[in-house]
PDB file of N, CA and C in Angstrom:
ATOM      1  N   UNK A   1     -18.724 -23.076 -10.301  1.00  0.00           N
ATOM      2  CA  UNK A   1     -18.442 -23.593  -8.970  1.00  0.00           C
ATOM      3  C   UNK A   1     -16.992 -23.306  -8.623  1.00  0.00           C
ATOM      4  N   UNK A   2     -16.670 -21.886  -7.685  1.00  0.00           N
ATOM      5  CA  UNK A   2     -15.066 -22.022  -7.445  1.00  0.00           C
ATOM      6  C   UNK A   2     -14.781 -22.858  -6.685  1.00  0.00           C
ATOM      7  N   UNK A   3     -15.217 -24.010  -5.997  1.00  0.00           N
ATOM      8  CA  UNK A   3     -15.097 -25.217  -4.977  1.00  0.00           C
ATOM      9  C   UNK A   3     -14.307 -25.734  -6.262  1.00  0.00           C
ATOM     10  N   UNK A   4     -14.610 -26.724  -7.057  1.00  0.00           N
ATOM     11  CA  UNK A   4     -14.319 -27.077  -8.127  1.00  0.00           C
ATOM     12  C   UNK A   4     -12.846 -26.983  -8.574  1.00  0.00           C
ATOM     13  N   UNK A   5     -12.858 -25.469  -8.723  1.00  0.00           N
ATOM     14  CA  UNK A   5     -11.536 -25.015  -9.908  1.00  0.00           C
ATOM     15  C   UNK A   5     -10.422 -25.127  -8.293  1.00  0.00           C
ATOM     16  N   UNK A   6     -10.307 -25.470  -7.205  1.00  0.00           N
ATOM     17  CA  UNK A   6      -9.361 -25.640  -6.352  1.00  0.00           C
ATOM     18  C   UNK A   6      -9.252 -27.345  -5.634  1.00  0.00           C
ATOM     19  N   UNK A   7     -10.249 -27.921  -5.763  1.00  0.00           N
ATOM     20  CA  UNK A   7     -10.328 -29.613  -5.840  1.00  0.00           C
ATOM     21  C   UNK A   7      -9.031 -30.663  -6.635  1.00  0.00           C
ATOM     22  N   UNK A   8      -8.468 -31.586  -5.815  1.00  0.00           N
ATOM     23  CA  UNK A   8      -7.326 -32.104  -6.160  1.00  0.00           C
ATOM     24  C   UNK A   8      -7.779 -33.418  -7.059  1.00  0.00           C
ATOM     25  N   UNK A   9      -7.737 -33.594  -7.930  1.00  0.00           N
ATOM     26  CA  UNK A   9      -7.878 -35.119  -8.536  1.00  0.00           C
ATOM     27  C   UNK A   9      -7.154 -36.596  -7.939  1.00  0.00           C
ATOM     28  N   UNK A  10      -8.429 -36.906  -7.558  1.00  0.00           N
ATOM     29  CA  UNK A  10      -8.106 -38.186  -6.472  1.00  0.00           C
ATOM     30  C   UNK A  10      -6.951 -39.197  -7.561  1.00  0.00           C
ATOM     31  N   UNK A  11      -6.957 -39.367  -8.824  1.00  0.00           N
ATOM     32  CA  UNK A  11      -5.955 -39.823  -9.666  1.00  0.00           C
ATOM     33  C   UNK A  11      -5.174 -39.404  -9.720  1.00  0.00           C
ATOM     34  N   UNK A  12      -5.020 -38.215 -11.171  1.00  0.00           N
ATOM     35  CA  UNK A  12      -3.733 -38.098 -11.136  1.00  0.00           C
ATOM     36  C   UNK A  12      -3.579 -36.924 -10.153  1.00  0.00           C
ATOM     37  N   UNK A  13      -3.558 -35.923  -9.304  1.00  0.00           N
ATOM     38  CA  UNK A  13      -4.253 -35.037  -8.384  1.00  0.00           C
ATOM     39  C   UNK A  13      -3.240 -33.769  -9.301  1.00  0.00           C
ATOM     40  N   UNK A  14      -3.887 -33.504 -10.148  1.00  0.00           N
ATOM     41  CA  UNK A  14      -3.492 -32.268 -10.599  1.00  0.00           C
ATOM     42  C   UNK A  14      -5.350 -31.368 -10.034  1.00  0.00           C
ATOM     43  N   UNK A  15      -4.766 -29.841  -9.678  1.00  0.00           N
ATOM     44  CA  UNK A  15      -5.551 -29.200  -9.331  1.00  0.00           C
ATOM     45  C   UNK A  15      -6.747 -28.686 -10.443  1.00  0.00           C
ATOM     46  N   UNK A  16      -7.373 -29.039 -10.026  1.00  0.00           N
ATOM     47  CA  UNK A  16      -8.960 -28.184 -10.721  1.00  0.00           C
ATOM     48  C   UNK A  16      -9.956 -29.162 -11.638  1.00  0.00           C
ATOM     49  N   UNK A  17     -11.027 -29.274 -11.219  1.00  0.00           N
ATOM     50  CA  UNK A  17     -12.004 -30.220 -11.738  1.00  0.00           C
ATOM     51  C   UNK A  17     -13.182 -28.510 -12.353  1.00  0.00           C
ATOM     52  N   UNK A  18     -13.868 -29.926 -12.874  1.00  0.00           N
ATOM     53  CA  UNK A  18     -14.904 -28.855 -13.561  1.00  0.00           C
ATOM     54  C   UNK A  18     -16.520 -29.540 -13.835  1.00  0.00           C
ATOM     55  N   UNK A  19     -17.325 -28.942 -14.739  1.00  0.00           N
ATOM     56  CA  UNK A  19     -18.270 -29.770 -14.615  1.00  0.00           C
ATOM     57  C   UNK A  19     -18.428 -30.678 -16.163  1.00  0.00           C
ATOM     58  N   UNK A  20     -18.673 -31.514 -16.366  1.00  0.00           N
ATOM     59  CA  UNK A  20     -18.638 -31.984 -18.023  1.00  0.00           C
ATOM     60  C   UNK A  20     -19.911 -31.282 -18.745  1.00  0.00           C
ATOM     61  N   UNK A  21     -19.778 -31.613 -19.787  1.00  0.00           N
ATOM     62  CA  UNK A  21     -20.750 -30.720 -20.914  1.00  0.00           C
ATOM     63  C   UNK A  21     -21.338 -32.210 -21.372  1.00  0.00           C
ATOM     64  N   UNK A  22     -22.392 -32.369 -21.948  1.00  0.00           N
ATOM     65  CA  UNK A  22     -23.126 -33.228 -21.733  1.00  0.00           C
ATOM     66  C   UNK A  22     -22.406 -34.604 -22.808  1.00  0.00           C
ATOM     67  N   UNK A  23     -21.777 -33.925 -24.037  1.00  0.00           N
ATOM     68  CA  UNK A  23     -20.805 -34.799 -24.329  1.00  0.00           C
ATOM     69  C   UNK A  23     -20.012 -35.868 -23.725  1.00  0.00           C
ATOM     70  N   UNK A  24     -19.523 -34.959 -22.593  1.00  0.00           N
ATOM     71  CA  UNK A  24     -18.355 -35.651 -21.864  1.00  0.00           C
ATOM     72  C   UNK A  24     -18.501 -37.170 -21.264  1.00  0.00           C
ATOM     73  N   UNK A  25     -20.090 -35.953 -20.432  1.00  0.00           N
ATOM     74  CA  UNK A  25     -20.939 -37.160 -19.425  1.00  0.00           C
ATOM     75  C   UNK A  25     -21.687 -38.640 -19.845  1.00  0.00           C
ATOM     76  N   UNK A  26     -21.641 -38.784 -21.103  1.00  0.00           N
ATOM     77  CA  UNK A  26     -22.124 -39.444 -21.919  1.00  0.00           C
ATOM     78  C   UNK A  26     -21.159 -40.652 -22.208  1.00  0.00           C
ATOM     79  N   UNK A  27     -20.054 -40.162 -23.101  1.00  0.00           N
ATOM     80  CA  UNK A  27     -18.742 -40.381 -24.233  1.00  0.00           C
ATOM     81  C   UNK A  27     -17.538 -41.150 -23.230  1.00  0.00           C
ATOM     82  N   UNK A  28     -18.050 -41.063 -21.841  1.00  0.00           N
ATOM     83  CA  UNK A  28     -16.678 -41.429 -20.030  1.00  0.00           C
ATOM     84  C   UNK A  28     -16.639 -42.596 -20.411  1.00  0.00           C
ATOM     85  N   UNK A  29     -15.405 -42.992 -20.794  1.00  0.00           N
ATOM     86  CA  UNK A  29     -15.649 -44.938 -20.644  1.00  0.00           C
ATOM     87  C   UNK A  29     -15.448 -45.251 -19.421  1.00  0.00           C
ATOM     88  N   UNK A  30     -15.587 -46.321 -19.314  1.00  0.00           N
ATOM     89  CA  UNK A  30     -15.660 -46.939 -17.599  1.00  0.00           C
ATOM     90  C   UNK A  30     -14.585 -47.021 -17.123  1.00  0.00           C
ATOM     91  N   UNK A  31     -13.125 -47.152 -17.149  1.00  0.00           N
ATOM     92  CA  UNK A  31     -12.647 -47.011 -16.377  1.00  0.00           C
ATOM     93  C   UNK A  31     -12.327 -45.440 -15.868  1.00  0.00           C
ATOM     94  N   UNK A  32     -12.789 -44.417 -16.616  1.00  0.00           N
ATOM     95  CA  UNK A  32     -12.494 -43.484 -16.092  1.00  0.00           C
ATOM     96  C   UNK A  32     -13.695 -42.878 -15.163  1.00  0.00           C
ATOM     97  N   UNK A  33     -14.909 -43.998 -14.951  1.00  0.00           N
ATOM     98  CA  UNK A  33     -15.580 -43.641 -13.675  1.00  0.00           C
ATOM     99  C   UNK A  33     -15.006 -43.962 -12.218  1.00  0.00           C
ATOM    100  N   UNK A  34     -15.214 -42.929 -11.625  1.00  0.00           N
ATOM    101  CA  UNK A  34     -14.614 -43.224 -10.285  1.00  0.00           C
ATOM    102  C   UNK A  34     -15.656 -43.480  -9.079  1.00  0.00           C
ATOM    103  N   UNK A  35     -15.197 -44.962  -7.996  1.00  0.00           N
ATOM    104  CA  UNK A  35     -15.749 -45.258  -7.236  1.00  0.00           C
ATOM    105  C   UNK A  35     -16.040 -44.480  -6.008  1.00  0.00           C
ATOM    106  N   UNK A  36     -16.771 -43.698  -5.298  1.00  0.00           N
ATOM    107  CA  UNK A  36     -16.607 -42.926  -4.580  1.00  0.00           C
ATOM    108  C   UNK A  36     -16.584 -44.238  -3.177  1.00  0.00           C
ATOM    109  N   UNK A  37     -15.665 -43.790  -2.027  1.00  0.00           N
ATOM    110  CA  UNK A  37     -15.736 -44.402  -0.902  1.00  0.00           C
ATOM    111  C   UNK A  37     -16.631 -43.701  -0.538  1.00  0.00           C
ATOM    112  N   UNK A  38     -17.142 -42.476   0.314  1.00  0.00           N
ATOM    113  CA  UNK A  38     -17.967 -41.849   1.081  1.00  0.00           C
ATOM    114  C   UNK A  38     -18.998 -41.050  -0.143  1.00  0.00           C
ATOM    115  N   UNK A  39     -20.597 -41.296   0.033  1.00  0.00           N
ATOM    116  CA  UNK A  39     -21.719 -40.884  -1.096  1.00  0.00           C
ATOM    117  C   UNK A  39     -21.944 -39.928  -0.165  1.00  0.00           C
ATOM    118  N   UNK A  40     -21.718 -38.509  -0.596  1.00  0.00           N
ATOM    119  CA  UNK A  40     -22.347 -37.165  -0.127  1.00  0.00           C
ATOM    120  C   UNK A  40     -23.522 -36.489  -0.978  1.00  0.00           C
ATOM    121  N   UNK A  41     -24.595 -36.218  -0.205  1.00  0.00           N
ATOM    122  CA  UNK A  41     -25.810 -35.887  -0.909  1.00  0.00           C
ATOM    123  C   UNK A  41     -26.063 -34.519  -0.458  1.00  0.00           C
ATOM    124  N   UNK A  42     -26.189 -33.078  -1.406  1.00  0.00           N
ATOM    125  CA  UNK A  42     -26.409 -33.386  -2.745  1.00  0.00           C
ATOM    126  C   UNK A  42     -25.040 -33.242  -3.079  1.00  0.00           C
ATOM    127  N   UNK A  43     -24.976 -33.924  -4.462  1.00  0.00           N
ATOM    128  CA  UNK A  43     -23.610 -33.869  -5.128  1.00  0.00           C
ATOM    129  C   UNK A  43     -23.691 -33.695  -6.801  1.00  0.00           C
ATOM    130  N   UNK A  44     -22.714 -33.429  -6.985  1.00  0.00           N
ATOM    131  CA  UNK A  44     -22.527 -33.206  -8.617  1.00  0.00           C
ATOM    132  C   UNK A  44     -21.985 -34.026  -9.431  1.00  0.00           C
ATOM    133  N   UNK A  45     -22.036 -33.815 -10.767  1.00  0.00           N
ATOM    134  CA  UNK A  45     -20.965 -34.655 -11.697  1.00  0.00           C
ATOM    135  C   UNK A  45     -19.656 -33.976 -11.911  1.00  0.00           C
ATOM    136  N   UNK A  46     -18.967 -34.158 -11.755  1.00  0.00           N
ATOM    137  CA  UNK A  46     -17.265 -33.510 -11.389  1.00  0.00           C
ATOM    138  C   UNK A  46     -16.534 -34.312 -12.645  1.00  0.00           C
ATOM    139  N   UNK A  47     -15.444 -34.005 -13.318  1.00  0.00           N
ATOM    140  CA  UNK A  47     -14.544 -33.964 -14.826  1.00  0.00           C
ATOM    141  C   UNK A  47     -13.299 -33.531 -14.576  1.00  0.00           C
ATOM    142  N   UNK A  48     -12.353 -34.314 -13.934  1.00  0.00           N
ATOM    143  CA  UNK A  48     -10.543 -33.621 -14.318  1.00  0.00           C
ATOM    144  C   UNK A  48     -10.561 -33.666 -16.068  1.00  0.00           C
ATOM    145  N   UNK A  49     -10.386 -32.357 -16.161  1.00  0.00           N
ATOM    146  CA  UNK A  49      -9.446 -32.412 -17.327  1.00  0.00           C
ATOM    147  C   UNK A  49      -8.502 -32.865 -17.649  1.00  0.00           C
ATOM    148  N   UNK A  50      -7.379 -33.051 -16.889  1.00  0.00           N
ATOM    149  CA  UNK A  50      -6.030 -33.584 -17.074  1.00  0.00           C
ATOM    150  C   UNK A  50      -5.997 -35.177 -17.388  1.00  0.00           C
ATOM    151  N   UNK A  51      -7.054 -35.908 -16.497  1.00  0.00           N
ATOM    152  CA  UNK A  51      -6.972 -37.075 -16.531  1.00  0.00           C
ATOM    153  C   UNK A  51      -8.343 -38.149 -17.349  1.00  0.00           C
ATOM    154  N   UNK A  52      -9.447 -37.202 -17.315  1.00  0.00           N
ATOM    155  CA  UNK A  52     -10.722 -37.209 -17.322  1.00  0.00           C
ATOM    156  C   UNK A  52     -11.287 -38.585 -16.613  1.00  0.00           C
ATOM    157  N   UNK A  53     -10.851 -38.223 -15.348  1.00  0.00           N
ATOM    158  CA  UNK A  53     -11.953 -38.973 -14.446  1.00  0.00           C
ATOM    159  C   UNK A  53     -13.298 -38.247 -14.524  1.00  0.00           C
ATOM    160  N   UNK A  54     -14.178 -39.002 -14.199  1.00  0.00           N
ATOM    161  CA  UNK A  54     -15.461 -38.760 -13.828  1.00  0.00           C
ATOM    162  C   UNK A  54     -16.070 -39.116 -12.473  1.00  0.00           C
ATOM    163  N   UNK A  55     -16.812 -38.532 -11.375  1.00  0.00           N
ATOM    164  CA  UNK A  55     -17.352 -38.753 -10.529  1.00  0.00           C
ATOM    165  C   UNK A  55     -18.286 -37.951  -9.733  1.00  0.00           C
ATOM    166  N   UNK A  56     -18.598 -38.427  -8.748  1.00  0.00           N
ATOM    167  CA  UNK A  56     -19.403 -37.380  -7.822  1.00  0.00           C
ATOM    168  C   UNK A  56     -18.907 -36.279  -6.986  1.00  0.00           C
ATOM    169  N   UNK A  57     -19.048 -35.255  -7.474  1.00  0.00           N
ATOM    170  CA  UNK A  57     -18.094 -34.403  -6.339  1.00  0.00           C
ATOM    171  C   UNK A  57     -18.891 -33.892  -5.194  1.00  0.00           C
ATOM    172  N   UNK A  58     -19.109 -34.058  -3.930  1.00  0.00           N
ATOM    173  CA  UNK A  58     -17.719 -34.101  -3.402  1.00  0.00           C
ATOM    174  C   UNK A  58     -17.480 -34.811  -2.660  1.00  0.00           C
ATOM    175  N   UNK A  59     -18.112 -36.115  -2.904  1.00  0.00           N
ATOM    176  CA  UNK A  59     -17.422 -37.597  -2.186  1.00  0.00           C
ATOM    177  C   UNK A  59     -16.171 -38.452  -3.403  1.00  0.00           C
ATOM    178  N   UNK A  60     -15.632 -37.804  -4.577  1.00  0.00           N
ATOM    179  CA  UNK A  60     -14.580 -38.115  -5.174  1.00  0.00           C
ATOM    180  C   UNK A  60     -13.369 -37.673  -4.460  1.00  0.00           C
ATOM    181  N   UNK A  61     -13.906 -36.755  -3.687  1.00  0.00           N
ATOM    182  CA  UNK A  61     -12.326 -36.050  -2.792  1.00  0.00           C
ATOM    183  C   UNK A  61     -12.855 -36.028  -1.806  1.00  0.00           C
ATOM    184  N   UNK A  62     -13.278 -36.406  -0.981  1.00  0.00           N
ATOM    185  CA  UNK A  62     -13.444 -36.783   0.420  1.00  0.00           C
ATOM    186  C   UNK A  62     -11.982 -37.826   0.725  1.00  0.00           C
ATOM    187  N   UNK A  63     -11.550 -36.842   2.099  1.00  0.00           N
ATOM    188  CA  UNK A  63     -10.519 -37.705   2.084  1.00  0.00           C
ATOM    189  C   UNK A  63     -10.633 -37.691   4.085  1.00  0.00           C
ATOM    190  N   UNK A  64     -10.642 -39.362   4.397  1.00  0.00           N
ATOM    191  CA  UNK A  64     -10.603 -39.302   6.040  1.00  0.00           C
ATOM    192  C   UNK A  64      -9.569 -38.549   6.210  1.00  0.00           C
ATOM    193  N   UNK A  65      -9.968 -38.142   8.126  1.00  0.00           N
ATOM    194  CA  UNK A  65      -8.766 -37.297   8.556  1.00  0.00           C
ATOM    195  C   UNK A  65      -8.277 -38.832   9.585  1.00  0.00           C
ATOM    196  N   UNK A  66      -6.879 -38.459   9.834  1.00  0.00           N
ATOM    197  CA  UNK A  66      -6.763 -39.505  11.061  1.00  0.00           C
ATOM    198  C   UNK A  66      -6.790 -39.198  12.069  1.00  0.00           C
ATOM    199  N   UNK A  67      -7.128 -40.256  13.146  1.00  0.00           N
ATOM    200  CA  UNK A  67      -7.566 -40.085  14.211  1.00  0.00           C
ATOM    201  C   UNK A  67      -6.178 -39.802  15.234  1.00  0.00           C
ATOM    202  N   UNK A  68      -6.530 -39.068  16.112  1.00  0.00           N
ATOM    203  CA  UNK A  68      -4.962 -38.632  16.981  1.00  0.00           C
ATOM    204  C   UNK A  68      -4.827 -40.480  17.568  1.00  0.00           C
TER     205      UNK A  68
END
């Protein structure tokens, strides 16, 4: 997914998420699940490396725009 490898980490926002290996998806303790504000369907399981959040991508980076 090159969407993915350019996605900002809503934590620590270092660039590039990925997908977990089934290890990962398993082994996430809870605080490193992330609450999504906005549920976009269909969506994936998304993995910063840097930080190892876990969530749905791509309502983990959904970010409102503001209104003029």
């Amino acid at each position: 997914m090159r969407q993915l490898a350019i996605e900002v980490c809503p934590r620590c926002h270092s660039v590039g998420l990925a997908v977990p290996d089934t290890d990962r998806g398993i082994n996430t303790p809870e605080a490193n699940h992330y609450i999504e504000t906005m549920t976009i369907q269909p969506s994936i399981v998304a993995w910063c490396p840097a930080c190892h959040l876990r969530g749905n991508w791509p309502g983990m980076c959904w970010v409102a725009k503001a209104k003029p």
